[in-house]
C-alpha atoms as a PDB file:
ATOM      1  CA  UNK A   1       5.397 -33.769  11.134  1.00  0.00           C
ATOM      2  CA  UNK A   2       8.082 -33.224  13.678  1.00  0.00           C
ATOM      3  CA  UNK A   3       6.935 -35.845  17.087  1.00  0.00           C
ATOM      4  CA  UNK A   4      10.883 -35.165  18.906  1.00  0.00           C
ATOM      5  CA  UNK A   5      11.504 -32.844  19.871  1.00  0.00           C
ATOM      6  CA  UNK A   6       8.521 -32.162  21.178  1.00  0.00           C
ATOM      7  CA  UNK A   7       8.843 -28.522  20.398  1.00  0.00           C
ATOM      8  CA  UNK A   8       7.832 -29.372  16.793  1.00  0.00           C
ATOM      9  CA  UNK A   9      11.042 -27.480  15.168  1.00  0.00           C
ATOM     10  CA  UNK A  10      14.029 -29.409  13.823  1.00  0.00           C
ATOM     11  CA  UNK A  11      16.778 -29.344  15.694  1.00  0.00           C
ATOM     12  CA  UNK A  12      19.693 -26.346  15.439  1.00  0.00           C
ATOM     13  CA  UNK A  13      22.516 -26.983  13.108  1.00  0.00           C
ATOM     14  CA  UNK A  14      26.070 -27.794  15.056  1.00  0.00           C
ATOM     15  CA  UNK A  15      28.620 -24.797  14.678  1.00  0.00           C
ATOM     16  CA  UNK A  16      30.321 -26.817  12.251  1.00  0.00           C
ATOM     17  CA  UNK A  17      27.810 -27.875  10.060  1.00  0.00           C
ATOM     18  CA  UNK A  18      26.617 -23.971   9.964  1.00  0.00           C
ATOM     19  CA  UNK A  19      30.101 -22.961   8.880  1.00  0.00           C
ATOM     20  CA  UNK A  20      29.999 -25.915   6.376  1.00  0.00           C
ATOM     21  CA  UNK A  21      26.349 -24.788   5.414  1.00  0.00           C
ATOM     22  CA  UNK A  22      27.665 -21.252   4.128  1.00  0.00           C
ATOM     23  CA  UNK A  23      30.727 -22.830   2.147  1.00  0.00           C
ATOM     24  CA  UNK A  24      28.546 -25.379   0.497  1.00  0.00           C
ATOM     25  CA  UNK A  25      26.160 -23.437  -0.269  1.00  0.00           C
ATOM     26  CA  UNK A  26      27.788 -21.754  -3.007  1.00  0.00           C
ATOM     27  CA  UNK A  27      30.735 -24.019  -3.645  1.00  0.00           C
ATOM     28  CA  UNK A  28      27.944 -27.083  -4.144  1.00  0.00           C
ATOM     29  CA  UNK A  29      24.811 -25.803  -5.676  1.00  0.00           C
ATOM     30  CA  UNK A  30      23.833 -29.143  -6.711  1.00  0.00           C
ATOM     31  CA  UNK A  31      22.650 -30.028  -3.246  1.00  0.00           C
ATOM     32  CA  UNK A  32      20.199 -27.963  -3.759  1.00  0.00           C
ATOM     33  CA  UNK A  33      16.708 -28.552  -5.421  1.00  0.00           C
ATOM     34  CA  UNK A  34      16.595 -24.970  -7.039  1.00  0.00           C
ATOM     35  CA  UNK A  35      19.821 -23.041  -8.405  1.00  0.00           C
ATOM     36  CA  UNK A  36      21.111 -20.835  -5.724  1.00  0.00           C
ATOM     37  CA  UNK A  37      23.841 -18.422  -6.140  1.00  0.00           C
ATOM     38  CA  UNK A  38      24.456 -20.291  -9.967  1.00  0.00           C
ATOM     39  CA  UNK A  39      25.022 -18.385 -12.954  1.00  0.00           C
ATOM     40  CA  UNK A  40      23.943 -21.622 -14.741  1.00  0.00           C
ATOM     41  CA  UNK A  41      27.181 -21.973 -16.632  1.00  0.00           C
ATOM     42  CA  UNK A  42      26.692 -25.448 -17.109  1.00  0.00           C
ATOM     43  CA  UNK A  43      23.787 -28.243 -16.256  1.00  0.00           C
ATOM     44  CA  UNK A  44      25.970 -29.236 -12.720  1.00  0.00           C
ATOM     45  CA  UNK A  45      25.627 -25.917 -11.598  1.00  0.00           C
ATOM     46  CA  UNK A  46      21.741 -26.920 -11.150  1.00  0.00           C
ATOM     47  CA  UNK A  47      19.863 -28.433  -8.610  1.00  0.00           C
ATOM     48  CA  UNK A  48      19.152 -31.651  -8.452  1.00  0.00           C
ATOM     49  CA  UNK A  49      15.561 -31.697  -8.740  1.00  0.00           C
ATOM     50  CA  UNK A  50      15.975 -29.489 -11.779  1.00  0.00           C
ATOM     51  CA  UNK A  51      17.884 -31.837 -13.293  1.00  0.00           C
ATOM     52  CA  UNK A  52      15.672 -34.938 -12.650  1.00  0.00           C
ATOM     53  CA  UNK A  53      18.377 -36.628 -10.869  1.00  0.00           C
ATOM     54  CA  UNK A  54      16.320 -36.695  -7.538  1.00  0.00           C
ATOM     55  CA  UNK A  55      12.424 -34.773  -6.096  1.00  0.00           C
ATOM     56  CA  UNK A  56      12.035 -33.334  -3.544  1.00  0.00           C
ATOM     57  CA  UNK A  57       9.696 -35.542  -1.408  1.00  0.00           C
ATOM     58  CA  UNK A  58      11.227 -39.111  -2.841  1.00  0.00           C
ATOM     59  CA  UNK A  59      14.002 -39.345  -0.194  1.00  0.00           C
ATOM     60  CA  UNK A  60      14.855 -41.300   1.630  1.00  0.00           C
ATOM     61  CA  UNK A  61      13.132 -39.996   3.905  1.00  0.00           C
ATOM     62  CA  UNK A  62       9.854 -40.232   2.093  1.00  0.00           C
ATOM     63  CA  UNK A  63       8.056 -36.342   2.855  1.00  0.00           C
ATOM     64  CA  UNK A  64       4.612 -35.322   1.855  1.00  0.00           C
ATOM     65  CA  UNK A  65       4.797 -32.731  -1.276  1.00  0.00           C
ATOM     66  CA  UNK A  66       2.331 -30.258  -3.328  1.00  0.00           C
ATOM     67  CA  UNK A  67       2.179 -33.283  -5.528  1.00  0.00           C
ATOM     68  CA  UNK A  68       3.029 -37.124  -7.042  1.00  0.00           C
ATOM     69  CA  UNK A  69       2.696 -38.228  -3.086  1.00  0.00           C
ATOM     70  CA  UNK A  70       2.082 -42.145  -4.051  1.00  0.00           C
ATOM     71  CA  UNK A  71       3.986 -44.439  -2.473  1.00  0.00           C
ATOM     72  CA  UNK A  72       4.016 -48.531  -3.395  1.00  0.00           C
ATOM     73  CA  UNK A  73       4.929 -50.659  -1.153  1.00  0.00           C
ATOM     74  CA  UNK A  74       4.914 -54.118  -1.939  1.00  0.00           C
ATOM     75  CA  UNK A  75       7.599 -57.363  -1.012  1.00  0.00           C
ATOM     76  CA  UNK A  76       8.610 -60.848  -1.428  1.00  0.00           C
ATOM     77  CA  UNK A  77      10.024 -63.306   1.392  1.00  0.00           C
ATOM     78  CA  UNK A  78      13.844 -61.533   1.563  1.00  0.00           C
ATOM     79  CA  UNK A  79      12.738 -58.059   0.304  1.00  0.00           C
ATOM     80  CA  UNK A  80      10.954 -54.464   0.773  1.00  0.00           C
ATOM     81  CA  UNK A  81      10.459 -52.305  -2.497  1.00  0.00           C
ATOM     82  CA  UNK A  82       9.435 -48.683  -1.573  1.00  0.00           C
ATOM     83  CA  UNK A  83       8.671 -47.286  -5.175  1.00  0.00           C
ATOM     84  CA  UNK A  84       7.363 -43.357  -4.531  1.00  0.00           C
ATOM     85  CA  UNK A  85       5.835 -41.635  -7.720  1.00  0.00           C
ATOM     86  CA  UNK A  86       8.333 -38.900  -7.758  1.00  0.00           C
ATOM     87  CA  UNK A  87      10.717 -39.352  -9.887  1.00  0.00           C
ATOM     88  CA  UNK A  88       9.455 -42.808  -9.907  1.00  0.00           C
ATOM     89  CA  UNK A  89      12.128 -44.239  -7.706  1.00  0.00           C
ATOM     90  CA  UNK A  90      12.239 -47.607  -6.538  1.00  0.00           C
ATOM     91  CA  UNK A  91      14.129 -48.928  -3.305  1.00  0.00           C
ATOM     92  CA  UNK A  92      15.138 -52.112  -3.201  1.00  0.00           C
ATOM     93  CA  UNK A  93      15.391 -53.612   0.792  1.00  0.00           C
ATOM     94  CA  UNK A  94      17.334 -56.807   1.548  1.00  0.00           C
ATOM     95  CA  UNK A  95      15.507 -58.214   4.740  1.00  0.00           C
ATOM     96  CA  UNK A  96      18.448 -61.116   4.819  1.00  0.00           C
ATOM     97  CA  UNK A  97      20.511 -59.277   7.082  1.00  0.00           C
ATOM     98  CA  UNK A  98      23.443 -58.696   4.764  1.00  0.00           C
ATOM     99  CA  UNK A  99      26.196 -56.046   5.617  1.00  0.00           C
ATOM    100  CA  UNK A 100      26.164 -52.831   4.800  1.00  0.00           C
ATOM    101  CA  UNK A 101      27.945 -52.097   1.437  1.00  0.00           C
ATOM    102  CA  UNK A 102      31.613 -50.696   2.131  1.00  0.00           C
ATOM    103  CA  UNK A 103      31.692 -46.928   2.844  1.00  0.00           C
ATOM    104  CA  UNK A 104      33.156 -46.252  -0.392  1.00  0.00           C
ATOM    105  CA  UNK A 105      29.999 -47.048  -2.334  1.00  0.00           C
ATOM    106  CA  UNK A 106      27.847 -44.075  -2.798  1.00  0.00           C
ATOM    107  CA  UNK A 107      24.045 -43.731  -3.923  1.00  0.00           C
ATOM    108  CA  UNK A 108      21.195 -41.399  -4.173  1.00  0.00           C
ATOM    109  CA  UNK A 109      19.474 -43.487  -1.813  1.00  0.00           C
ATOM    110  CA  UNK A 110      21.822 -44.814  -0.097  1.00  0.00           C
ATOM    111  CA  UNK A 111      21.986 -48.403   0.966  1.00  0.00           C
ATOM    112  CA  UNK A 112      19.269 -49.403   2.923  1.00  0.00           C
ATOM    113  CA  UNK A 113      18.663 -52.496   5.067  1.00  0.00           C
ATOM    114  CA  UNK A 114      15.516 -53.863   6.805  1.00  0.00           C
ATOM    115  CA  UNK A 115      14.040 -56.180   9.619  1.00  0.00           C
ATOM    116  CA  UNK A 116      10.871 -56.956  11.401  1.00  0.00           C
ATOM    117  CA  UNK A 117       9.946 -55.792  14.994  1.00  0.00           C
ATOM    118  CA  UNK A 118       6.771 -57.510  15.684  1.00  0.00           C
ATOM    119  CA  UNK A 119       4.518 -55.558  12.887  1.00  0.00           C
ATOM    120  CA  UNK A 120       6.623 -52.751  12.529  1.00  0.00           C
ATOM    121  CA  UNK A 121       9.275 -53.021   9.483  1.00  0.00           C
ATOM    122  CA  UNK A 122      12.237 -51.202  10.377  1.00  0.00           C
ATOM    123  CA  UNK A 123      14.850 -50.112   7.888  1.00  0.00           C
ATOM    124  CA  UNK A 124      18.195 -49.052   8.767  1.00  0.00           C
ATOM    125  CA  UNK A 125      20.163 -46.372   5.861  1.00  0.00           C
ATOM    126  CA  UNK A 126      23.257 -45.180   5.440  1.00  0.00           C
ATOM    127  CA  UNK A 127      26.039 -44.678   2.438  1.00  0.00           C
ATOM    128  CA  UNK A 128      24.110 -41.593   0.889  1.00  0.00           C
ATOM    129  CA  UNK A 129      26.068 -39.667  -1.806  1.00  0.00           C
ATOM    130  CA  UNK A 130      27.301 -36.307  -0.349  1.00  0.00           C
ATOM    131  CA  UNK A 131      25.817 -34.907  -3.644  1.00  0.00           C
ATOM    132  CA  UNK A 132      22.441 -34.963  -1.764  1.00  0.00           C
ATOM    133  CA  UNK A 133      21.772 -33.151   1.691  1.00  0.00           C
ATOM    134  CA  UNK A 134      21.389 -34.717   5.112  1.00  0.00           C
ATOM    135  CA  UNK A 135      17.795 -33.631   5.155  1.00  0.00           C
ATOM    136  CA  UNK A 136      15.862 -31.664   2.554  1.00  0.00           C
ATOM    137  CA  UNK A 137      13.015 -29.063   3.295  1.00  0.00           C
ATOM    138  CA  UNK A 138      11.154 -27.283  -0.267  1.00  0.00           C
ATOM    139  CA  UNK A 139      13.823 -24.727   0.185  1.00  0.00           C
ATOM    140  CA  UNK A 140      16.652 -25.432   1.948  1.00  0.00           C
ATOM    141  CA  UNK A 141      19.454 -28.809   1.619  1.00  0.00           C
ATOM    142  CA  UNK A 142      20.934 -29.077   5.513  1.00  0.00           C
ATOM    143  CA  UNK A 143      24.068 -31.124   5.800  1.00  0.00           C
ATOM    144  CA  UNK A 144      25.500 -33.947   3.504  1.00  0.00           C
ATOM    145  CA  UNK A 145      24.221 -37.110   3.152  1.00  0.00           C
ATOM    146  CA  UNK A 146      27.614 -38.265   3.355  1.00  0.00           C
ATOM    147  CA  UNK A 147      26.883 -38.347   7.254  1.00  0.00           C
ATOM    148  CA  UNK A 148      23.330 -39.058   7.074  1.00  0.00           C
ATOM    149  CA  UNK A 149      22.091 -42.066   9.455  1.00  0.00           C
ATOM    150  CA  UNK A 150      18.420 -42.300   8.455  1.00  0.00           C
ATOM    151  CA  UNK A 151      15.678 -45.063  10.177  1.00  0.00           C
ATOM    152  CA  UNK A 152      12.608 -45.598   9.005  1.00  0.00           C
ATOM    153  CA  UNK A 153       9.769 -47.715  10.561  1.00  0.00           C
ATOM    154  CA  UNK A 154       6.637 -48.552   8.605  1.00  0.00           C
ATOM    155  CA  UNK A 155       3.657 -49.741  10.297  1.00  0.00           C
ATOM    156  CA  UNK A 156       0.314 -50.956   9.546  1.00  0.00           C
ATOM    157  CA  UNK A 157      -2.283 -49.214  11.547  1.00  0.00           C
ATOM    158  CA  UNK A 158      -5.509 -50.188  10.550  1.00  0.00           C
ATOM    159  CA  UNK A 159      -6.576 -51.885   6.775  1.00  0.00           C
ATOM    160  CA  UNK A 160      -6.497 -48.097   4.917  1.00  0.00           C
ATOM    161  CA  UNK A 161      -3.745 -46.627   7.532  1.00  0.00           C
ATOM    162  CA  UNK A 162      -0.021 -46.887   7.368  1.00  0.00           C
ATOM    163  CA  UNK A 163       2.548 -45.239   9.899  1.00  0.00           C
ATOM    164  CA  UNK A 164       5.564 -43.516   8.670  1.00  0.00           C
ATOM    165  CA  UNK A 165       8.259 -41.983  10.176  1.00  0.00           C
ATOM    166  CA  UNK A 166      11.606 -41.923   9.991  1.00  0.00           C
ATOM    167  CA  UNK A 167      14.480 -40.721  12.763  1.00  0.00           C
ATOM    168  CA  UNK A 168      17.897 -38.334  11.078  1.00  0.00           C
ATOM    169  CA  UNK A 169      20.544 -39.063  13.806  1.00  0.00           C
ATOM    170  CA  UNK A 170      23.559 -36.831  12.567  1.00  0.00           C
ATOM    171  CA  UNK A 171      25.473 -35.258  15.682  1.00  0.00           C
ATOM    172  CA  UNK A 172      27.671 -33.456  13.276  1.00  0.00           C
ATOM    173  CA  UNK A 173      25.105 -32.009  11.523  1.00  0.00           C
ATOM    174  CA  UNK A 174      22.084 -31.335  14.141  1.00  0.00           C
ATOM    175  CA  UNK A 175      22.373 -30.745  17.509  1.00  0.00           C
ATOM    176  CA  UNK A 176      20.461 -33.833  18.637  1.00  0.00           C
ATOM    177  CA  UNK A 177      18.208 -36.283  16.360  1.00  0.00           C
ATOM    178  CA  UNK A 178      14.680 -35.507  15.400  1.00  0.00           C
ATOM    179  CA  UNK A 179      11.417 -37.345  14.111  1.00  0.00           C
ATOM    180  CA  UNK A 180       8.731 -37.361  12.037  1.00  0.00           C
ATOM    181  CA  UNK A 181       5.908 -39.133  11.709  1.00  0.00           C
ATOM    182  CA  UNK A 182       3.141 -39.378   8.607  1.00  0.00           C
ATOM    183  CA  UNK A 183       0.076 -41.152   8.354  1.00  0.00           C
ATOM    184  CA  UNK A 184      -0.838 -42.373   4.992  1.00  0.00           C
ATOM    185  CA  UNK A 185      -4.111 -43.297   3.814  1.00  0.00           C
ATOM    186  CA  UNK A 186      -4.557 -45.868   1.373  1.00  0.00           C
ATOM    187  CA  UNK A 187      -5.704 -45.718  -1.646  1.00  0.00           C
ATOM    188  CA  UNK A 188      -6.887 -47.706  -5.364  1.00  0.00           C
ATOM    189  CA  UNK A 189      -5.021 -44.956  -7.451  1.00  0.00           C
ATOM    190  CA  UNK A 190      -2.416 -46.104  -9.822  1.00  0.00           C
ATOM    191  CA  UNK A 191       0.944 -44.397  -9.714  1.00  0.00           C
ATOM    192  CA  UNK A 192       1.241 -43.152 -13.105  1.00  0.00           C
ATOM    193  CA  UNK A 193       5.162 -42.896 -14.433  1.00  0.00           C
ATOM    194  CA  UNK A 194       6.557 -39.636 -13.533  1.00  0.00           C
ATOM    195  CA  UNK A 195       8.343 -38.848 -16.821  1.00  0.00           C
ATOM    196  CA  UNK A 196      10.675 -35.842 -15.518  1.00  0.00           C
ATOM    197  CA  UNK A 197      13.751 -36.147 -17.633  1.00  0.00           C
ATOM    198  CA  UNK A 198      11.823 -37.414 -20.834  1.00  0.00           C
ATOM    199  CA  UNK A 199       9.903 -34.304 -20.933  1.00  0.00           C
ATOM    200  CA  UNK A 200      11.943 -31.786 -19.061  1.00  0.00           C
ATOM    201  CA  UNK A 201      12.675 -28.556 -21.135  1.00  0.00           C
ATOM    202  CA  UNK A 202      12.849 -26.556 -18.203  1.00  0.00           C
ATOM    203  CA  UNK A 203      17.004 -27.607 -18.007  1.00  0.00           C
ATOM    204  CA  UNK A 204      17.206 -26.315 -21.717  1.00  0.00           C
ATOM    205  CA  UNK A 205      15.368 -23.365 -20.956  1.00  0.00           C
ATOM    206  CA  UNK A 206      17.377 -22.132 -18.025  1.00  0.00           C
ATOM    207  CA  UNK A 207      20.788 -22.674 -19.887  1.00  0.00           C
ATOM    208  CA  UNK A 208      19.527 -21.099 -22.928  1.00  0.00           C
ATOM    209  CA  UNK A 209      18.424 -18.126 -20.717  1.00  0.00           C
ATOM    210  CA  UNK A 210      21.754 -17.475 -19.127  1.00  0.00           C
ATOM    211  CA  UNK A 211      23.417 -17.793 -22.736  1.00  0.00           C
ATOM    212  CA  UNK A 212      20.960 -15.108 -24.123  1.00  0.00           C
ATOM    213  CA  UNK A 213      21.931 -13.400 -20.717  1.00  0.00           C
ATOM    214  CA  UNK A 214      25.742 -13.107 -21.016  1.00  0.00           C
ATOM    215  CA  UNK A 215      25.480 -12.374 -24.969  1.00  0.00           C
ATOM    216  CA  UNK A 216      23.532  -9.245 -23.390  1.00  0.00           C
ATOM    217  CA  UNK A 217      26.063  -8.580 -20.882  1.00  0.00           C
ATOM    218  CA  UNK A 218      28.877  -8.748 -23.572  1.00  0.00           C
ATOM    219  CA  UNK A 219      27.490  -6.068 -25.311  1.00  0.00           C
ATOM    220  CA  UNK A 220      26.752  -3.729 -22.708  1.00  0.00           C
ATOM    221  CA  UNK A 221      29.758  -4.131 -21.876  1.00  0.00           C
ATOM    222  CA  UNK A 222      31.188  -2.914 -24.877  1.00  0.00           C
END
C-alpha cells in the first residue's frame, strides 16, 4: 500500500518516539489492539479492539482488513460521512470550512475537516485521542495519536473505482511522512451492523480467565 517512500516500507521511528515506544508499550496497553504485557487485571488493561472501543482497519486512516472492509460514503451540500463496517463507525465531515476544534478536545477519530480540489475530496485530521496510536498495523500501535496529522484524499476513478490514500506526517514520530494508496471497487453489498460490543463475550472470557488464573497461582503458592 505504501506509494512514498518509494521503497515500499514505512518510515523508521525517530529516537524519541522509539524510547517512547518501549515505555508505552507496557505503561499503555490500551493502545494496543491485542493485550500485550497485561495481566488483564481489569477491562483497561485491554486493547482497544478487544474492547470494541475501536477495529483495527476503521481508522482514520481507513486500511484494508481480513474482514468487514465496507466503506459508505455518501454526503449532503456542507458534509462527507465516511461510515466503515467495522465497528460501524461513522465520520461526520464539515466541508464549510470551520476551525479546527480547540486542542483540548479529544476523539477516537479525531476531528476531521474537508474540501474539494477539482474531483479529489481532501480531508484534513487532527485532535486524535492519545488513547489510540499514530498509525496502527494488525500487530503493532506506533506513536500517539495525540501527534497524529492524518490527510486523506478520495477520488473517483472510474464509475466502480475509488482512490484512497491517506498521508501520516508526524516528524516526532517517523522519520519523514509516508503514503498509501488503496483502490476500492464498488460494490451493491449492504453493510450489515457490526454488533461487536452487543455480542462480545470474548472481554468476559479473558477476565474470567485471569481470575481462574491467579486463584491457581494463590494456591500454588501456598
Amino acid at each position: 500500500m505504501i506509494v512514498i517512500p518509494a521503497n515500499g516500507r514505512i518510515p523508521s521511528l525517530t529516537p524519541e518516539a522509539k524510547a517512547r515506544q518501549e515505555t508505552d508499550g507496557v505503561g499503555r496497553p490500551m493502545r494496543f489492539r491485542l493485550a500485550r504485557n497485561s495481566p488483564a487485571h481489569r477491562p483497561e488493561d485491554l486493547g482497544v479492539g478487544e474492547r470494541c472501543l475501536s477495529g483495527f482497519s476503521t481508522g482514520p486512516p481507513i486500511t484494508p482488513s481480513a474482514y468487514n472492509d465496507h466503506l459508505m460514503v455518501f454526503q449532503t451540500p456542507d458534509h462527507v460521512v465516511l461510515l466503515t463496517e467495522m465497528v460501524h463507525e461513522a465520520r461526520i465531515v464539515p466541508l464549510n470550512g470551520r476551525a479546527h476544534l480547540p486542542d483540548t478536545i479529544r476523539g477516537w477519530l479525531g476531528d476531521s475537516q474537508g474540501q474539494w480540489d477539482g474531483d479529489t475530496l481532501v480531508i484534513e485530521s487532527t485532535n486524535f485521542t492519545p488513547k489510540i496510536a499514530n498509525f496502527n498495523t494488525p500487530s503493532h500501535a506506533l506513536g500517539s495519536g495525540e501527534t497524529l496529522f492524518l490527510t486523506e484524499r478520495l477520488t473517483r476513478v472510474d464509475a466502480d473505482t475509488l482512490l484512497y490514500d491517506f498521508t501520516v506526517g508526524d516528524p516526532g514520530t517517523f522519520t519523514s511522512p509516508f503514503t498509501a494508496a488503496i483502490p476500492m471497487r464498488r460494490t451493491e453489498q449492504p453493510i450489515y451492523e457490526f454488533a461487536c460490543h452487543e455480542g462480545n463475550r470474548g472481554l468476559v472470557g479473558i477476565l474470567r480467565g485471569a481470575r481462574v488464573q491467579e486463584r491457581n497461582q494463590l494456591h500454588i503458592g501456598r
